[in-house]
C-alpha atoms as a PDB file:
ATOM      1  CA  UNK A   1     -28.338   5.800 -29.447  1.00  0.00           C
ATOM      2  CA  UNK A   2     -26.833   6.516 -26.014  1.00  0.00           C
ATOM      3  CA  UNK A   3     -26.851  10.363 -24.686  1.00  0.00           C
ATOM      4  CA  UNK A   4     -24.201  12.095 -23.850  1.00  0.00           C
ATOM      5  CA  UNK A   5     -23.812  13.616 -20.493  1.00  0.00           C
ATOM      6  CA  UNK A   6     -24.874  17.030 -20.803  1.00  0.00           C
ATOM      7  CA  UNK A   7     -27.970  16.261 -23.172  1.00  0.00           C
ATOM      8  CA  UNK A   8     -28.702  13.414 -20.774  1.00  0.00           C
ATOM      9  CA  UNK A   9     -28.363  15.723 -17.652  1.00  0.00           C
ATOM     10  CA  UNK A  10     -30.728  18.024 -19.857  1.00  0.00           C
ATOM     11  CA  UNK A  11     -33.376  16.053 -20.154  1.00  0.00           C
ATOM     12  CA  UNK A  12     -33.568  14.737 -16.911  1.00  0.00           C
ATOM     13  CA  UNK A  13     -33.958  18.498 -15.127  1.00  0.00           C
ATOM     14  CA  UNK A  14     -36.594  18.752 -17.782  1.00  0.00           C
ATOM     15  CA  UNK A  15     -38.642  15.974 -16.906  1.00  0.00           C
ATOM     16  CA  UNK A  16     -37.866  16.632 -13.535  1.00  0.00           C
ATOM     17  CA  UNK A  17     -39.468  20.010 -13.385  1.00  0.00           C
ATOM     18  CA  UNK A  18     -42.499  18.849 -15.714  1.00  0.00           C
ATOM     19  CA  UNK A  19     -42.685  15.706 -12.807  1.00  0.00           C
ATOM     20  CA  UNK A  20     -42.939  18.430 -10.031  1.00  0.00           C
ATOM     21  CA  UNK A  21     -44.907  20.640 -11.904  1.00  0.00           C
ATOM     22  CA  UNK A  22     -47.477  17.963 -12.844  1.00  0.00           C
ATOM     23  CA  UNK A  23     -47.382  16.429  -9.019  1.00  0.00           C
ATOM     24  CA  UNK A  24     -47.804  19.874  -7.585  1.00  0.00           C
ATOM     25  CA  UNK A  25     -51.005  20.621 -10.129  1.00  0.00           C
ATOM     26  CA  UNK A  26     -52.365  17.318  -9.435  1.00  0.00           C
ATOM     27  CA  UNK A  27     -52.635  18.132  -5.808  1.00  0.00           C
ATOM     28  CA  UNK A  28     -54.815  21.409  -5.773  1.00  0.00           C
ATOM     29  CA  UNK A  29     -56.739  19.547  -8.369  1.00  0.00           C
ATOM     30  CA  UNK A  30     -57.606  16.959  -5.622  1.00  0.00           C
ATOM     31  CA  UNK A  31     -58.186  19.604  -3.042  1.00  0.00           C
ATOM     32  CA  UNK A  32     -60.157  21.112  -5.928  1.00  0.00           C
ATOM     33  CA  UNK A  33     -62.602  18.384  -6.276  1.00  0.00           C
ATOM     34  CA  UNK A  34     -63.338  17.844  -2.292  1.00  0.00           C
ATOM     35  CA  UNK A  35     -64.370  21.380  -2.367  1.00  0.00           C
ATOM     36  CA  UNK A  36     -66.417  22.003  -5.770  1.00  0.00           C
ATOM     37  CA  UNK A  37     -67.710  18.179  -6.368  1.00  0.00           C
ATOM     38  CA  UNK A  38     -68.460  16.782  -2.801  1.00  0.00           C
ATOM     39  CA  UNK A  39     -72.368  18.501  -3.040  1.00  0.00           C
ATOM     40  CA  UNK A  40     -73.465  17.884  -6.029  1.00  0.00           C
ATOM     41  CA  UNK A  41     -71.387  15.724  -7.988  1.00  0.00           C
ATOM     42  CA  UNK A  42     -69.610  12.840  -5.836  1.00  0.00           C
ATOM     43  CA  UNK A  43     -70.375  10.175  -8.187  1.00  0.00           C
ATOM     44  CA  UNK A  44     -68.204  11.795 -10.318  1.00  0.00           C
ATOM     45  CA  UNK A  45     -65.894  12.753  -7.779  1.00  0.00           C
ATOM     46  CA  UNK A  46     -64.689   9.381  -6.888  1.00  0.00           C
ATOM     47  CA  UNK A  47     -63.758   8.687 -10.326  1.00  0.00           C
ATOM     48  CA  UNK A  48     -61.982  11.545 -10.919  1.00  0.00           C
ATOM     49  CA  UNK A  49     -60.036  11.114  -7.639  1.00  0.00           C
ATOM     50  CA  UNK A  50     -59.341   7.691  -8.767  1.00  0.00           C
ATOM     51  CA  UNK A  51     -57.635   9.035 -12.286  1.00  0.00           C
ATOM     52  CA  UNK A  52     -55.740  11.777 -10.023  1.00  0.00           C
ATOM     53  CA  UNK A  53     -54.623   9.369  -8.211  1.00  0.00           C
ATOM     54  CA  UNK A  54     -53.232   7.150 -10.906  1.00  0.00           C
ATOM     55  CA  UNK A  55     -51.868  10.148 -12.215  1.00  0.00           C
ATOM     56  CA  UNK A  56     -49.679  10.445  -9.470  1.00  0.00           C
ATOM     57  CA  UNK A  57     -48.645   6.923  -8.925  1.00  0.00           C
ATOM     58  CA  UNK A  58     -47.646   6.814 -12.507  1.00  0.00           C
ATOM     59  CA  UNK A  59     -45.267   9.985 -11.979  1.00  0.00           C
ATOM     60  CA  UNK A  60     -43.637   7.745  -9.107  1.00  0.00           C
ATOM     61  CA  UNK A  61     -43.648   5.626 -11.661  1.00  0.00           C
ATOM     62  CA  UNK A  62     -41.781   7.659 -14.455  1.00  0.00           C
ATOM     63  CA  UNK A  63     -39.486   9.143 -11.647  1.00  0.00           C
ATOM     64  CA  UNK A  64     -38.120   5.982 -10.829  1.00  0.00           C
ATOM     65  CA  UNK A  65     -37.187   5.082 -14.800  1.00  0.00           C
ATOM     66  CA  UNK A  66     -35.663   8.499 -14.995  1.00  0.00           C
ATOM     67  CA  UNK A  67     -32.736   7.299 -13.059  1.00  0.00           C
ATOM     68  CA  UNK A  68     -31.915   4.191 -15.407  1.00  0.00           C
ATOM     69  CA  UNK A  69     -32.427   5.983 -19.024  1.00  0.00           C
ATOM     70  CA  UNK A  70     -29.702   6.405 -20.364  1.00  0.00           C
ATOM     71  CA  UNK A  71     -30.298   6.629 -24.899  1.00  0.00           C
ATOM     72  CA  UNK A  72     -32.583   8.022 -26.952  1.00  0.00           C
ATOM     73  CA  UNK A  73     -34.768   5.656 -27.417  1.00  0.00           C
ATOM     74  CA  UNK A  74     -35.955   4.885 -23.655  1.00  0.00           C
ATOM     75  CA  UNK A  75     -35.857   9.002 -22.954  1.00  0.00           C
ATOM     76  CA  UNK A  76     -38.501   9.393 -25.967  1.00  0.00           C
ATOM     77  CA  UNK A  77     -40.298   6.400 -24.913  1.00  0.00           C
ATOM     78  CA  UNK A  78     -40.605   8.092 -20.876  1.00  0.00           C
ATOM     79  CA  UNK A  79     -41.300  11.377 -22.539  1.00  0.00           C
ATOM     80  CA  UNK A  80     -44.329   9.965 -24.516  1.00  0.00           C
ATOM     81  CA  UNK A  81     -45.514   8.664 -21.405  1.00  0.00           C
ATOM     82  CA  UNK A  82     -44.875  11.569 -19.207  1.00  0.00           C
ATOM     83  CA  UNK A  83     -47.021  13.459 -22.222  1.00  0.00           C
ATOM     84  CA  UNK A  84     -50.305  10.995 -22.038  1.00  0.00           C
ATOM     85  CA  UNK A  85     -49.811  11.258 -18.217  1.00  0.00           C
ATOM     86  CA  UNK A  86     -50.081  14.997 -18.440  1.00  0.00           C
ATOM     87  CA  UNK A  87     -52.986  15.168 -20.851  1.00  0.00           C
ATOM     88  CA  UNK A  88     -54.712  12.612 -18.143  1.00  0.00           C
ATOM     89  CA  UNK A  89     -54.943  15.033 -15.525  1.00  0.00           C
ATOM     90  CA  UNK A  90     -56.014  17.824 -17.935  1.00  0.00           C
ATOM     91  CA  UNK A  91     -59.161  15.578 -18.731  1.00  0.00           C
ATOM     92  CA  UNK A  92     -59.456  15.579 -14.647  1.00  0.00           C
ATOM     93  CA  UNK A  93     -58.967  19.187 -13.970  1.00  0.00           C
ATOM     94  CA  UNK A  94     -61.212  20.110 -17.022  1.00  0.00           C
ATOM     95  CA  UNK A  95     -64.068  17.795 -15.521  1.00  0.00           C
ATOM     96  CA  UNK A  96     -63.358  19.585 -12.025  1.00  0.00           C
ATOM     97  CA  UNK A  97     -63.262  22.946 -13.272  1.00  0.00           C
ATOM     98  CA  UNK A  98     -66.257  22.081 -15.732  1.00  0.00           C
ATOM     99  CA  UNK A  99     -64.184  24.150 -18.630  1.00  0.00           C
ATOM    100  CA  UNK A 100     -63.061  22.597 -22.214  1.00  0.00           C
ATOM    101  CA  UNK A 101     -60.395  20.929 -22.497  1.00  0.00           C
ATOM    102  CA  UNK A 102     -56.636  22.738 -23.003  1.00  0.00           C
ATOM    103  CA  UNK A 103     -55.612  20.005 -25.988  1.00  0.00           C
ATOM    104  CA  UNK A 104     -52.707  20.640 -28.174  1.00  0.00           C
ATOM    105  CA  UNK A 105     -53.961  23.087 -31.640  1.00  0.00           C
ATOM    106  CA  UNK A 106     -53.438  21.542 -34.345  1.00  0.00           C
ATOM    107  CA  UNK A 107     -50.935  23.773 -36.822  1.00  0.00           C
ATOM    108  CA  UNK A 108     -52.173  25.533 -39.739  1.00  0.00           C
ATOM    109  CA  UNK A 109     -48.866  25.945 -41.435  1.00  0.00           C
ATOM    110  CA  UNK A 110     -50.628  27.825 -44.123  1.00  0.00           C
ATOM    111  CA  UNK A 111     -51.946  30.301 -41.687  1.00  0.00           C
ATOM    112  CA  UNK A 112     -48.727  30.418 -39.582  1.00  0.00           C
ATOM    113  CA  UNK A 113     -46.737  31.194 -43.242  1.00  0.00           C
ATOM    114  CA  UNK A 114     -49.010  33.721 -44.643  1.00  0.00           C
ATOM    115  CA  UNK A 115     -48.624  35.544 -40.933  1.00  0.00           C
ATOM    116  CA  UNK A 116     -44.751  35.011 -41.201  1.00  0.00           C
ATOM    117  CA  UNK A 117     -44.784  36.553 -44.898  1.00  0.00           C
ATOM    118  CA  UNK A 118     -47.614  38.876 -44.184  1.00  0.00           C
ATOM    119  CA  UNK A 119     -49.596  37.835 -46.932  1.00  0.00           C
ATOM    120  CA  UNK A 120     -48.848  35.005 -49.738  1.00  0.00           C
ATOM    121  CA  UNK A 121     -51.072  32.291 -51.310  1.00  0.00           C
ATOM    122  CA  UNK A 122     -52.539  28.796 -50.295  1.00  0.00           C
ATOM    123  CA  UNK A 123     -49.724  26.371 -49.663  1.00  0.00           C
ATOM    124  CA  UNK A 124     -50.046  22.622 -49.503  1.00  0.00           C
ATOM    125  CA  UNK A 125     -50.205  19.995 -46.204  1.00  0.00           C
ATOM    126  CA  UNK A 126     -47.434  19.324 -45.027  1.00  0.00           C
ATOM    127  CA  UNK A 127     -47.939  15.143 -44.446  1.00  0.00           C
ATOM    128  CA  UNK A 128     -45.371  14.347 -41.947  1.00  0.00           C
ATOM    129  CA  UNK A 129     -46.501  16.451 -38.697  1.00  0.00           C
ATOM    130  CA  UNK A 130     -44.090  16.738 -36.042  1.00  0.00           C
ATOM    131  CA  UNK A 131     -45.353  14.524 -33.098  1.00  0.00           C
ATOM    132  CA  UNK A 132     -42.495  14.717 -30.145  1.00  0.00           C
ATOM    133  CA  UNK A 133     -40.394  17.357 -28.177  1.00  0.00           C
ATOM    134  CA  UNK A 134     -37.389  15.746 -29.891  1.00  0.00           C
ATOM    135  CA  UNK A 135     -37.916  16.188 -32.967  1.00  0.00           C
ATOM    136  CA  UNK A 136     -39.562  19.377 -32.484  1.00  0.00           C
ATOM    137  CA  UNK A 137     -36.253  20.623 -30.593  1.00  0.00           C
ATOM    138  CA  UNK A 138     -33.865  19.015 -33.600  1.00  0.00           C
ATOM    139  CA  UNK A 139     -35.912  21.079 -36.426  1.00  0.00           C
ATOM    140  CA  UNK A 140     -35.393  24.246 -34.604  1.00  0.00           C
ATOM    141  CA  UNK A 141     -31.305  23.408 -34.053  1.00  0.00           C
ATOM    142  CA  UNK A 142     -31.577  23.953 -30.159  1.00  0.00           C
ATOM    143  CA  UNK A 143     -30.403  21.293 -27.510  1.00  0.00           C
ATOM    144  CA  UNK A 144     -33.005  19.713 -25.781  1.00  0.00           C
ATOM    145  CA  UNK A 145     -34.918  21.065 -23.174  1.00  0.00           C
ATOM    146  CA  UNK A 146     -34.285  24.951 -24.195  1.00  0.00           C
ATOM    147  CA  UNK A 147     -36.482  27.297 -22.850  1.00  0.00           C
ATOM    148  CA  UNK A 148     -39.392  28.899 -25.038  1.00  0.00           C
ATOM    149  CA  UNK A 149     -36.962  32.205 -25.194  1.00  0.00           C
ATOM    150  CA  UNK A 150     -34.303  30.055 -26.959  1.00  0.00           C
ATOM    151  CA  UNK A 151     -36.761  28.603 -28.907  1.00  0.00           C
ATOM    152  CA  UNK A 152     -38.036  31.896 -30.044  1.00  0.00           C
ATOM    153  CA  UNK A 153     -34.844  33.217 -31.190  1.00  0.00           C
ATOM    154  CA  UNK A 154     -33.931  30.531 -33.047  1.00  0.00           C
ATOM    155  CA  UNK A 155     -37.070  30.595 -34.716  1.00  0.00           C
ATOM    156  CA  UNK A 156     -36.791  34.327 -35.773  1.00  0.00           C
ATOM    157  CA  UNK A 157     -33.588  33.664 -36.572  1.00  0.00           C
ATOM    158  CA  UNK A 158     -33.963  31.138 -39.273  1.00  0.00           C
ATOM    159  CA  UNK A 159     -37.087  32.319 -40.663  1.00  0.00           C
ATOM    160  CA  UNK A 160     -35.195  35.374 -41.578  1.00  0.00           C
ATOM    161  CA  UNK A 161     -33.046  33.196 -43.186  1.00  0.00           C
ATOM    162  CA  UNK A 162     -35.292  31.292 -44.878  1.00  0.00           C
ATOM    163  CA  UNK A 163     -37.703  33.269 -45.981  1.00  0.00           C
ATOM    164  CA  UNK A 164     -38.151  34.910 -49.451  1.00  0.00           C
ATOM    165  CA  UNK A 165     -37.854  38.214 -48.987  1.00  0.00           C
ATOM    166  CA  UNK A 166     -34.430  37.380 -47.585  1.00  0.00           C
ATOM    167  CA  UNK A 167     -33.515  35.562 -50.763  1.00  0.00           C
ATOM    168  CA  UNK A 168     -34.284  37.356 -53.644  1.00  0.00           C
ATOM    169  CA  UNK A 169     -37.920  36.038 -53.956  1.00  0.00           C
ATOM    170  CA  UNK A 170     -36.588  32.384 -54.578  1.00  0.00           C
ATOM    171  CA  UNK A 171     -39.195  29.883 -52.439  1.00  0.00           C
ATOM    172  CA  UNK A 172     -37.541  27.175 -52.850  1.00  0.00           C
ATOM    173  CA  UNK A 173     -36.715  27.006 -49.328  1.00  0.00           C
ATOM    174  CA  UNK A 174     -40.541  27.188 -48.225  1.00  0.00           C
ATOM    175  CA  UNK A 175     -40.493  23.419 -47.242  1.00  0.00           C
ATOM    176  CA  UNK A 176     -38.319  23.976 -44.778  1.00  0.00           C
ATOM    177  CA  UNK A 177     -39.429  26.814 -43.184  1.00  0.00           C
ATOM    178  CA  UNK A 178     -42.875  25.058 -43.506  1.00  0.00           C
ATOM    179  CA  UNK A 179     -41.009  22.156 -40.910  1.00  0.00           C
ATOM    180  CA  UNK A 180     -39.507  24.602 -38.639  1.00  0.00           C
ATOM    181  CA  UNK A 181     -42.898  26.538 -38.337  1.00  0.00           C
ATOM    182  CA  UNK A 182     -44.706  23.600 -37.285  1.00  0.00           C
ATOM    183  CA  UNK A 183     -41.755  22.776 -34.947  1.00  0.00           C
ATOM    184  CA  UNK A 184     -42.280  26.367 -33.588  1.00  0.00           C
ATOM    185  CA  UNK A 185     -45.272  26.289 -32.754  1.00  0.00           C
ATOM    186  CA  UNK A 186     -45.267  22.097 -31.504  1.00  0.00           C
ATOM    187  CA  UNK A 187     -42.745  23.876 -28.889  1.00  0.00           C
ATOM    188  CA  UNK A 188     -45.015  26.887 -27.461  1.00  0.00           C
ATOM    189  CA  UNK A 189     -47.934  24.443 -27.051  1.00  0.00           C
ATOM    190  CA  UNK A 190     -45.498  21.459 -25.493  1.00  0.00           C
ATOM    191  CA  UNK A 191     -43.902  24.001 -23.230  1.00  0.00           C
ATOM    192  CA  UNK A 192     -47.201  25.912 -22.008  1.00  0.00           C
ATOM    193  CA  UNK A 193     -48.684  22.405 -21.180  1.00  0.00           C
ATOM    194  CA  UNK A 194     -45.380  21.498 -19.637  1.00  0.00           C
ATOM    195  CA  UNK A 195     -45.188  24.363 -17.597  1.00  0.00           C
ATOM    196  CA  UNK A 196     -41.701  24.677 -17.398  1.00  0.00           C
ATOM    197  CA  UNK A 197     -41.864  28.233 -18.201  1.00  0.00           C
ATOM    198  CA  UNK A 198     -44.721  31.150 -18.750  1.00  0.00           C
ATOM    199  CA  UNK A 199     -45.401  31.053 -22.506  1.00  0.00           C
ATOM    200  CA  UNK A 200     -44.367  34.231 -23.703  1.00  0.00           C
ATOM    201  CA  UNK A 201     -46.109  34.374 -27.158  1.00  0.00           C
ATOM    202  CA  UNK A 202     -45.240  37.630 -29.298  1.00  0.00           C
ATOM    203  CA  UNK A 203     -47.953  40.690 -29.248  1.00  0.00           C
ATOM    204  CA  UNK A 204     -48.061  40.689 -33.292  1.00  0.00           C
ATOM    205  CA  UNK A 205     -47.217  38.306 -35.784  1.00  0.00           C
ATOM    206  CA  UNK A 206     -43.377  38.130 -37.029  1.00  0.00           C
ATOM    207  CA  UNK A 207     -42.359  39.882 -39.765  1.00  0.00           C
ATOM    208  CA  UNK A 208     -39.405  39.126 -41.780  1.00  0.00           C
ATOM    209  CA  UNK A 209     -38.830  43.276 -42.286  1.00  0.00           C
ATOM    210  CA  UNK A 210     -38.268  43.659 -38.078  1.00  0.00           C
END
């Protein structure tokens, strides 16, 4: 499915400032290493510069493709790539820093519900997670590549709508708000690893009665 010009131009400032971002982060990490693994760990060192350096090459790499993408397909396929790239150097920087890991949560819609509804019971899996930006971004009903602010009200937005309380205690719409709270929060950890703009997480959890 091709993209039309202003989703296409979209998506390619997005992945542009993730690329630069990413580049720019892979660099201190190098200058990083030299200083904290030279001493005492540079058998480890070399390997990690190694993997920094791939990670760089294969942001040439994903650069260069971002000029001839030009449908859906081929932009989810460089996005899934740009995504493995970026967990790559997080391995690296975690090894340098000699912290855990920064790895994508993994939702607990039942949590993020009974927070959203302050209170309510146990609710099922949901079996189909949501796995990309894309379809992440097409749950919530925002273009692609919106900031985490657009993403936010959108979000509050629709779980107003959505919810219960809003509709006479009738949860028959629970399913989807289920969806668009994974989706939610998908988007807050993809754009905090991204870096393409300071997460801005609320100070309390949502309530439908604000």
């Amino acid at each position: 499915m091709p993209f039309s010009t202003s989703k296409y131009i979209k998506f390619r400032q997005g992945m542009q400032t993730r690329i630069g971002s990413l580049r720019s982060k892979t660099e201190v990490s190098l200058e990083l290493a030299v200083d904290v693994m030279m001493e005492e760990r540079v058998d480890s060192f070399f390997r990690v510069e190694q993997g920094l350096e791939e990670v760089i090459r294969s942001l040439i790499e994903i650069e260069e493709e971002l000029e001839v993408i030009r449908d859906l397909s081929g932009a989810m396929r460089l996005e899934s790539r740009l995504e493995f790239v970026e967990d790559r150097w997080d391995e690296f920087d975690s090894e340098i820093r000699e912290r855990p890991r920064r790895r994508r949560k993994k939702v607990s819609l039942a949590d993020m519900l009974k927070a959203a509804s302050g209170g309510g019971g146990a609710l099922s899996e949901n079996p189909g997670g949501v796995n990309n930006a894309m379809d992440a971004y097409a749950i919530m009903g925002v273009e692609f590549g919106s900031s985490l602010a657009d993403v936010t009200a959108a979000f509050r937005i629709k779980a107003k709508q959505l919810h219960p309380d809003a509709n006479n205690g009738d949860r028959s719409a629970e399913p989807e708000l289920r969806r668009m709270l994974e989706a939610y929060q998908f988007l807050k950890e993809y754009l905090s690893l991204s870096n393409t703009e300071p997460m801005r997480p609320p100070d309390r959890p949502y309530s439908p009665a604000e």
